[in-house]
PDB file of N, CA and C in Angstrom:
ATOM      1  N   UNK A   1      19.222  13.883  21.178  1.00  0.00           N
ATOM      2  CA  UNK A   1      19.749  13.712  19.857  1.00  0.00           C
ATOM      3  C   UNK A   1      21.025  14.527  19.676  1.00  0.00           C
ATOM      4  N   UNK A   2      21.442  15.443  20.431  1.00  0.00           N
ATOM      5  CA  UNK A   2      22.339  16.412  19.873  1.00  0.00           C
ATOM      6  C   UNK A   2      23.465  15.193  20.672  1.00  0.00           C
ATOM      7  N   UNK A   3      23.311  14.136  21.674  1.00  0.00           N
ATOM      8  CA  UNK A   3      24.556  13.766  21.902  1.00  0.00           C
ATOM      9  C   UNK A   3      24.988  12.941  20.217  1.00  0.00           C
ATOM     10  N   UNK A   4      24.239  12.647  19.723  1.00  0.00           N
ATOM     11  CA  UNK A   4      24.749  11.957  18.510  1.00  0.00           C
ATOM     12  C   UNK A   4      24.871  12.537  17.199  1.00  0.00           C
ATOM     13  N   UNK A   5      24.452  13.836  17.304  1.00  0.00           N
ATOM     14  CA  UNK A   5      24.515  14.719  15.971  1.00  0.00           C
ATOM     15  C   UNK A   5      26.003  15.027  15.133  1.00  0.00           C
ATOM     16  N   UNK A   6      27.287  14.526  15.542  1.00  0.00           N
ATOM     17  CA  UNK A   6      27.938  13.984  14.631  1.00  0.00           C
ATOM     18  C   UNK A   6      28.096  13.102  14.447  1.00  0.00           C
ATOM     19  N   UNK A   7      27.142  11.794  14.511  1.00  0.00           N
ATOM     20  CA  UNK A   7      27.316  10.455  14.000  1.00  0.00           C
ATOM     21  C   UNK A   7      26.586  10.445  13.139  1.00  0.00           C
ATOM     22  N   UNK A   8      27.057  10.773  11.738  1.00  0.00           N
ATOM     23  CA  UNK A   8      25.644  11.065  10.705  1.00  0.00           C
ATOM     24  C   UNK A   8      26.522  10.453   9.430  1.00  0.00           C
ATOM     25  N   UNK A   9      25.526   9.648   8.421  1.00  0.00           N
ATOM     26  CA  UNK A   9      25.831   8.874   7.439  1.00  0.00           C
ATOM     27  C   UNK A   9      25.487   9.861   6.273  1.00  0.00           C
ATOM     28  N   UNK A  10      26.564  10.167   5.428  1.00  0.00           N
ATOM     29  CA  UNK A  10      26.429  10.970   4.091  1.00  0.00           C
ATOM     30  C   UNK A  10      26.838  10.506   3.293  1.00  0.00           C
ATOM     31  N   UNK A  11      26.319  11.210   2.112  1.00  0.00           N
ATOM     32  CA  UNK A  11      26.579  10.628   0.651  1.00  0.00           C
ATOM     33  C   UNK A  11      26.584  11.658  -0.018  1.00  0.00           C
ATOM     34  N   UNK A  12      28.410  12.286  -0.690  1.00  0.00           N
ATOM     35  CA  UNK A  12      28.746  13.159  -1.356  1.00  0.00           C
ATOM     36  C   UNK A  12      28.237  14.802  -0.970  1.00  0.00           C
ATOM     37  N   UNK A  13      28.714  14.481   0.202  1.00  0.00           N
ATOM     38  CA  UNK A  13      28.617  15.277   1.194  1.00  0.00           C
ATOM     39  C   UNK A  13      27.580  15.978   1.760  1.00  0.00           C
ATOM     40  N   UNK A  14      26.204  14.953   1.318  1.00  0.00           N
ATOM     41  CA  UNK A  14      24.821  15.354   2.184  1.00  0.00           C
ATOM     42  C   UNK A  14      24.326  14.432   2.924  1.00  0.00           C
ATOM     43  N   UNK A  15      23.845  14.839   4.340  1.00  0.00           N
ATOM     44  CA  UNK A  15      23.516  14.110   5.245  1.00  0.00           C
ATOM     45  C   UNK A  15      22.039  13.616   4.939  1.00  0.00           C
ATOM     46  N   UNK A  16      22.383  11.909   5.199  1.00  0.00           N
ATOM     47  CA  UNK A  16      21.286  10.839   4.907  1.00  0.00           C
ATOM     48  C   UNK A  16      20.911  10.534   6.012  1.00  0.00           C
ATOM     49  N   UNK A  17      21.343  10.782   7.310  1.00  0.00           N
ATOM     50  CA  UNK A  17      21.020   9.928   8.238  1.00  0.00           C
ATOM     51  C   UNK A  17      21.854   9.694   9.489  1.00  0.00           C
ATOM     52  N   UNK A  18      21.524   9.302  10.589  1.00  0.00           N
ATOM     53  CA  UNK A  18      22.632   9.147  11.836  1.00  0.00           C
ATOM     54  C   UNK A  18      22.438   7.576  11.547  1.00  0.00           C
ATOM     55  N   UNK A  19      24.247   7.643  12.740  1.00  0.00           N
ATOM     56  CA  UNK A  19      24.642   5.980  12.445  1.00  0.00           C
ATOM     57  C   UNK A  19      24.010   5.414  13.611  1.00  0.00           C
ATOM     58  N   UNK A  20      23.116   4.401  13.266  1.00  0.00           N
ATOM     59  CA  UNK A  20      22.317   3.719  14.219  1.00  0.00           C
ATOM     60  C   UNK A  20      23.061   2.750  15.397  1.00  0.00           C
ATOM     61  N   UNK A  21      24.133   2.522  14.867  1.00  0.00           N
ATOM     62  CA  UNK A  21      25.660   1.564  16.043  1.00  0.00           C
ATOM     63  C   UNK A  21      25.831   3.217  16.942  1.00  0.00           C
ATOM     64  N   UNK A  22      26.064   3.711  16.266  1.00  0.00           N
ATOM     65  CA  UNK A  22      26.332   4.950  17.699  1.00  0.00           C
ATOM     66  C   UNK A  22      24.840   5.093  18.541  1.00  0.00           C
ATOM     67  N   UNK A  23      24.137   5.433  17.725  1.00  0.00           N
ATOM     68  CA  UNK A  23      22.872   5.853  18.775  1.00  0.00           C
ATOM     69  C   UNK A  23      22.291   4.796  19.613  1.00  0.00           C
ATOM     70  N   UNK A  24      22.591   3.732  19.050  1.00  0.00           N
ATOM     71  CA  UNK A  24      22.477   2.543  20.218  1.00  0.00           C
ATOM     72  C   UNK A  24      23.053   2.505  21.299  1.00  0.00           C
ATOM     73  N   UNK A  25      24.457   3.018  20.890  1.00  0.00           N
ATOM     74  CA  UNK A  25      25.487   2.902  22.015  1.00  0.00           C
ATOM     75  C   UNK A  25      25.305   4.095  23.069  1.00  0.00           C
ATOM     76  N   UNK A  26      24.921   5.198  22.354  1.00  0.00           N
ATOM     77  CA  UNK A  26      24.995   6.077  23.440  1.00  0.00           C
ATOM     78  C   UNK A  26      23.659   6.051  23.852  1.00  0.00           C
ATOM     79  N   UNK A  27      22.582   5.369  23.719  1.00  0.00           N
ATOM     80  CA  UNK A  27      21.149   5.217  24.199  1.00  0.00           C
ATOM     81  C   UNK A  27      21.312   3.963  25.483  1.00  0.00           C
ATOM     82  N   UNK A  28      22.022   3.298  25.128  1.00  0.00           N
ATOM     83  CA  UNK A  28      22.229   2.161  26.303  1.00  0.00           C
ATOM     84  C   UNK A  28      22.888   2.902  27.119  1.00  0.00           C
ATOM     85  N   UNK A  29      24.128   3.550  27.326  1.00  0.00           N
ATOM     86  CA  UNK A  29      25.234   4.098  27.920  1.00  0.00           C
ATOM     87  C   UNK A  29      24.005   5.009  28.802  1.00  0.00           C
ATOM     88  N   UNK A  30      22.906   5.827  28.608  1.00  0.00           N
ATOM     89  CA  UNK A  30      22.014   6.525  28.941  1.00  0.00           C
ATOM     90  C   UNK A  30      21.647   6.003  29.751  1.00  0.00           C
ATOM     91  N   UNK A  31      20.660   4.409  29.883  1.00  0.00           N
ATOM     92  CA  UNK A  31      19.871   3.901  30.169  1.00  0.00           C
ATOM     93  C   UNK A  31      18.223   3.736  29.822  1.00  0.00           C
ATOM     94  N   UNK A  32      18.631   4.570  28.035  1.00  0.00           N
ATOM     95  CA  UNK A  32      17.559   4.727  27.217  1.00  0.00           C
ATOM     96  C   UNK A  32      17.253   3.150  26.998  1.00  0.00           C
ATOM     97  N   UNK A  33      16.076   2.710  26.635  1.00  0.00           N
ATOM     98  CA  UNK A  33      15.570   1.421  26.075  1.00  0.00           C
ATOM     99  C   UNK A  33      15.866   1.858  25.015  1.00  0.00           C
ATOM    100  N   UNK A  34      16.447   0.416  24.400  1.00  0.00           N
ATOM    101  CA  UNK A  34      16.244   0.273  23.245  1.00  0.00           C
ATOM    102  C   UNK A  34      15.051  -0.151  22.181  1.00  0.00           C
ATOM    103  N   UNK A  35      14.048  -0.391  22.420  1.00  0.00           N
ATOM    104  CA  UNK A  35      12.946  -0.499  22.149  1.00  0.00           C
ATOM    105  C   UNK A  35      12.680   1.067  21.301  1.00  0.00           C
ATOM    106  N   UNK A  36      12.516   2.108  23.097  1.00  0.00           N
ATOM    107  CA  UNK A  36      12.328   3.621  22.519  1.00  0.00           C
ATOM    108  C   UNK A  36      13.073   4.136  21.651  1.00  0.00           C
ATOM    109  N   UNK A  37      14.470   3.631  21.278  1.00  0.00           N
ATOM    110  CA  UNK A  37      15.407   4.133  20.219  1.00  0.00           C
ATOM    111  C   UNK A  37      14.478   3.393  19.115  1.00  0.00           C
ATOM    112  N   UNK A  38      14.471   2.534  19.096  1.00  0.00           N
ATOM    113  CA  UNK A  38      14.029   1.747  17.685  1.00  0.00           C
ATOM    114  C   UNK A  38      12.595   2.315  16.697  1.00  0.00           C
ATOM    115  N   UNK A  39      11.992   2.873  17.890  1.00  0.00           N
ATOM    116  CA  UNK A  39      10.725   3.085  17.684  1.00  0.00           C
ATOM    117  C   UNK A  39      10.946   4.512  17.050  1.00  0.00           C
ATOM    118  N   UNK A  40      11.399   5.176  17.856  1.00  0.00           N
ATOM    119  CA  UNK A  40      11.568   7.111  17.489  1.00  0.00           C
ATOM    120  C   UNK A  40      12.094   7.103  16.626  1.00  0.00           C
ATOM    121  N   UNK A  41      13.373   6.513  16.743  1.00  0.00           N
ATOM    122  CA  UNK A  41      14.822   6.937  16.127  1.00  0.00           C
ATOM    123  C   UNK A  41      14.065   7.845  14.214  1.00  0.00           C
ATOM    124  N   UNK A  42      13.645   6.859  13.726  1.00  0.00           N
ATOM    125  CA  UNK A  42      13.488   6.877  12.405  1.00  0.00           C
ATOM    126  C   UNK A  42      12.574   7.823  12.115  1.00  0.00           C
ATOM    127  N   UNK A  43      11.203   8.479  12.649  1.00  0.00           N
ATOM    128  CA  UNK A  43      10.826   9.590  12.889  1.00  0.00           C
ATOM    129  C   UNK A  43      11.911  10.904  13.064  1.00  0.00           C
ATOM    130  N   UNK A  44      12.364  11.124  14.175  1.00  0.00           N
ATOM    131  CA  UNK A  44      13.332  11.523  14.042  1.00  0.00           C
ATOM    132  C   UNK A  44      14.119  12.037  13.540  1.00  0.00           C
ATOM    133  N   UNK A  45      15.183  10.961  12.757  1.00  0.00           N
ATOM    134  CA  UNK A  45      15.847  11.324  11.900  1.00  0.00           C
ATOM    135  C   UNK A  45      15.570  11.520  10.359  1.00  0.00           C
ATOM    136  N   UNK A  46      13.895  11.137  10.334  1.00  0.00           N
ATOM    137  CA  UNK A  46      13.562  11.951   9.051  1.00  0.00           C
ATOM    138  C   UNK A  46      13.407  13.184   9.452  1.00  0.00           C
ATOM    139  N   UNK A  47      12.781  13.938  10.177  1.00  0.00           N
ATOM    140  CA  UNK A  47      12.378  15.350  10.086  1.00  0.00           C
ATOM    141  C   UNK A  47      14.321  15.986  10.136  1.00  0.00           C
ATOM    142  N   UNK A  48      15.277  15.335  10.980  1.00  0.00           N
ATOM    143  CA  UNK A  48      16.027  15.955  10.804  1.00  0.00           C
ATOM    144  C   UNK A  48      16.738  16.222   9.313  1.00  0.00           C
ATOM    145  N   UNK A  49      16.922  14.913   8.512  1.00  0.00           N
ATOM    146  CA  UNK A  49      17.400  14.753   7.157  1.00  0.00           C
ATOM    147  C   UNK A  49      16.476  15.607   6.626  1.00  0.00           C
ATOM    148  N   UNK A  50      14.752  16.164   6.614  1.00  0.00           N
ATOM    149  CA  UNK A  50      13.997  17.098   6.218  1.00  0.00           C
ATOM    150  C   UNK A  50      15.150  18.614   6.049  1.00  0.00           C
ATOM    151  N   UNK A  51      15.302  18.759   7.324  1.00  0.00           N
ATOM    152  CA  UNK A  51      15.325  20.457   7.871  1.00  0.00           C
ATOM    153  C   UNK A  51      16.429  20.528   7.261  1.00  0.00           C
ATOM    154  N   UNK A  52      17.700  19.427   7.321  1.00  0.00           N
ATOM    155  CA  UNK A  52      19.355  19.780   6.421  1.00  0.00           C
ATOM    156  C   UNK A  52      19.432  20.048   5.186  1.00  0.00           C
ATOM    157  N   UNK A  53      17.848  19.395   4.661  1.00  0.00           N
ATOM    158  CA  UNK A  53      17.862  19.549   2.815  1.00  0.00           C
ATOM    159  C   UNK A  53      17.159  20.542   2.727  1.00  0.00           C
ATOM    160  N   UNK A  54      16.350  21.394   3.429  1.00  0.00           N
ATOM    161  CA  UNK A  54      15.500  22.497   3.478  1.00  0.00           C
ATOM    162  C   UNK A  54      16.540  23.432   3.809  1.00  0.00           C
ATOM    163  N   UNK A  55      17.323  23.638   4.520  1.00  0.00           N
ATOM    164  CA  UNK A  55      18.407  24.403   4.827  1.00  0.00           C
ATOM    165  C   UNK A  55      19.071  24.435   3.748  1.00  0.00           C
ATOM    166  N   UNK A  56      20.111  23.313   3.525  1.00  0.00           N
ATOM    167  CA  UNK A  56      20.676  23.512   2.066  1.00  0.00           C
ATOM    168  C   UNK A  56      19.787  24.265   0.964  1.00  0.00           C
ATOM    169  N   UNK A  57      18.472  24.213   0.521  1.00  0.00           N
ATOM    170  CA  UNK A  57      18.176  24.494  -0.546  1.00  0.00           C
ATOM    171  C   UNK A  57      18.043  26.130  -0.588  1.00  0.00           C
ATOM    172  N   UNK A  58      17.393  26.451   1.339  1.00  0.00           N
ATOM    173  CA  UNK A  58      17.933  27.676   1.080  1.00  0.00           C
ATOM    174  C   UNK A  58      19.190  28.495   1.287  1.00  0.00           C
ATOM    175  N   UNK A  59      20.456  27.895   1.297  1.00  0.00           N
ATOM    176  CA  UNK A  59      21.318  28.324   1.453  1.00  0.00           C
ATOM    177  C   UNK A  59      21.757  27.950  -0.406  1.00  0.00           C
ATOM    178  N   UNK A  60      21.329  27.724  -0.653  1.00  0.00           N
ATOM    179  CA  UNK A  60      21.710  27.297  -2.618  1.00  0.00           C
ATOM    180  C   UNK A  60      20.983  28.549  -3.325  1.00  0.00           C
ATOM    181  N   UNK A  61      19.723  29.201  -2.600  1.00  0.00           N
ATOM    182  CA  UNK A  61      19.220  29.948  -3.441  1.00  0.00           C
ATOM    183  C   UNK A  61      19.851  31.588  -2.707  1.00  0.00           C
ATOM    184  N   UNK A  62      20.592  31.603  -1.680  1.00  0.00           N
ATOM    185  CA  UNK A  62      21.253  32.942  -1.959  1.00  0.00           C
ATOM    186  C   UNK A  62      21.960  33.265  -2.463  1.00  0.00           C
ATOM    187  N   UNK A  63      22.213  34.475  -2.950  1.00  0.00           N
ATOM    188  CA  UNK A  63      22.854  35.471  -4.338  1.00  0.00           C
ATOM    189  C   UNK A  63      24.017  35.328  -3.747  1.00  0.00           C
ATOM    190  N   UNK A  64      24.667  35.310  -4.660  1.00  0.00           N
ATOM    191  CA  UNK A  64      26.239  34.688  -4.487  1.00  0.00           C
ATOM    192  C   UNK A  64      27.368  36.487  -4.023  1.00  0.00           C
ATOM    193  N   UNK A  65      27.520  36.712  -3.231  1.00  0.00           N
ATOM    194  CA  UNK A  65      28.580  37.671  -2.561  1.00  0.00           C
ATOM    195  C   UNK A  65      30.224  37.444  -3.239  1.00  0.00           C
ATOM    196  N   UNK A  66      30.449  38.350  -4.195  1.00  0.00           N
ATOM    197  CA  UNK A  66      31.496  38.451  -4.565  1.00  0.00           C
ATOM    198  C   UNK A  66      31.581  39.354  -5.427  1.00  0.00           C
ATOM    199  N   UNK A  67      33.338  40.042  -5.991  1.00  0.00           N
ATOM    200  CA  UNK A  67      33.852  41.079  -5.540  1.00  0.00           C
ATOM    201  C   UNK A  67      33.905  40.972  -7.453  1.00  0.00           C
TER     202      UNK A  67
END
């Protein structure tokens, strides 16, 4: 996954999701099945869209550093 971790679909500047035309492409280019992309992929890229909004929220709740 990290070869495709900047192919990611956002909306107002939070990540929704990777672009499924790239991860195809670089899953064939592999000699990954596409089948196994189809199947994982979406697992996957929920827990990742999980951990970016869990991250953000705690990066929203630290005390703001300034002078």
């Amino acid at each position: 996954m990290q070869r495709i971790g900047g192919q990611v679909r956002s909306d107002f500047g939070h990540v929704v999701g990777w672009d499924y035309t790239a991860a195809f492409t670089v899953a064939r280019a592999l000699g990954v099945p596409e089948v196994a992309v189809a199947e994982f992929l979406p697992w996957i890229e929920a827990e990742m869209v999980k951990g970016r909004a869990a991250r953000r929220e705690a990066e929203d709740e630290l005390p703001e550093m300034g002078g």
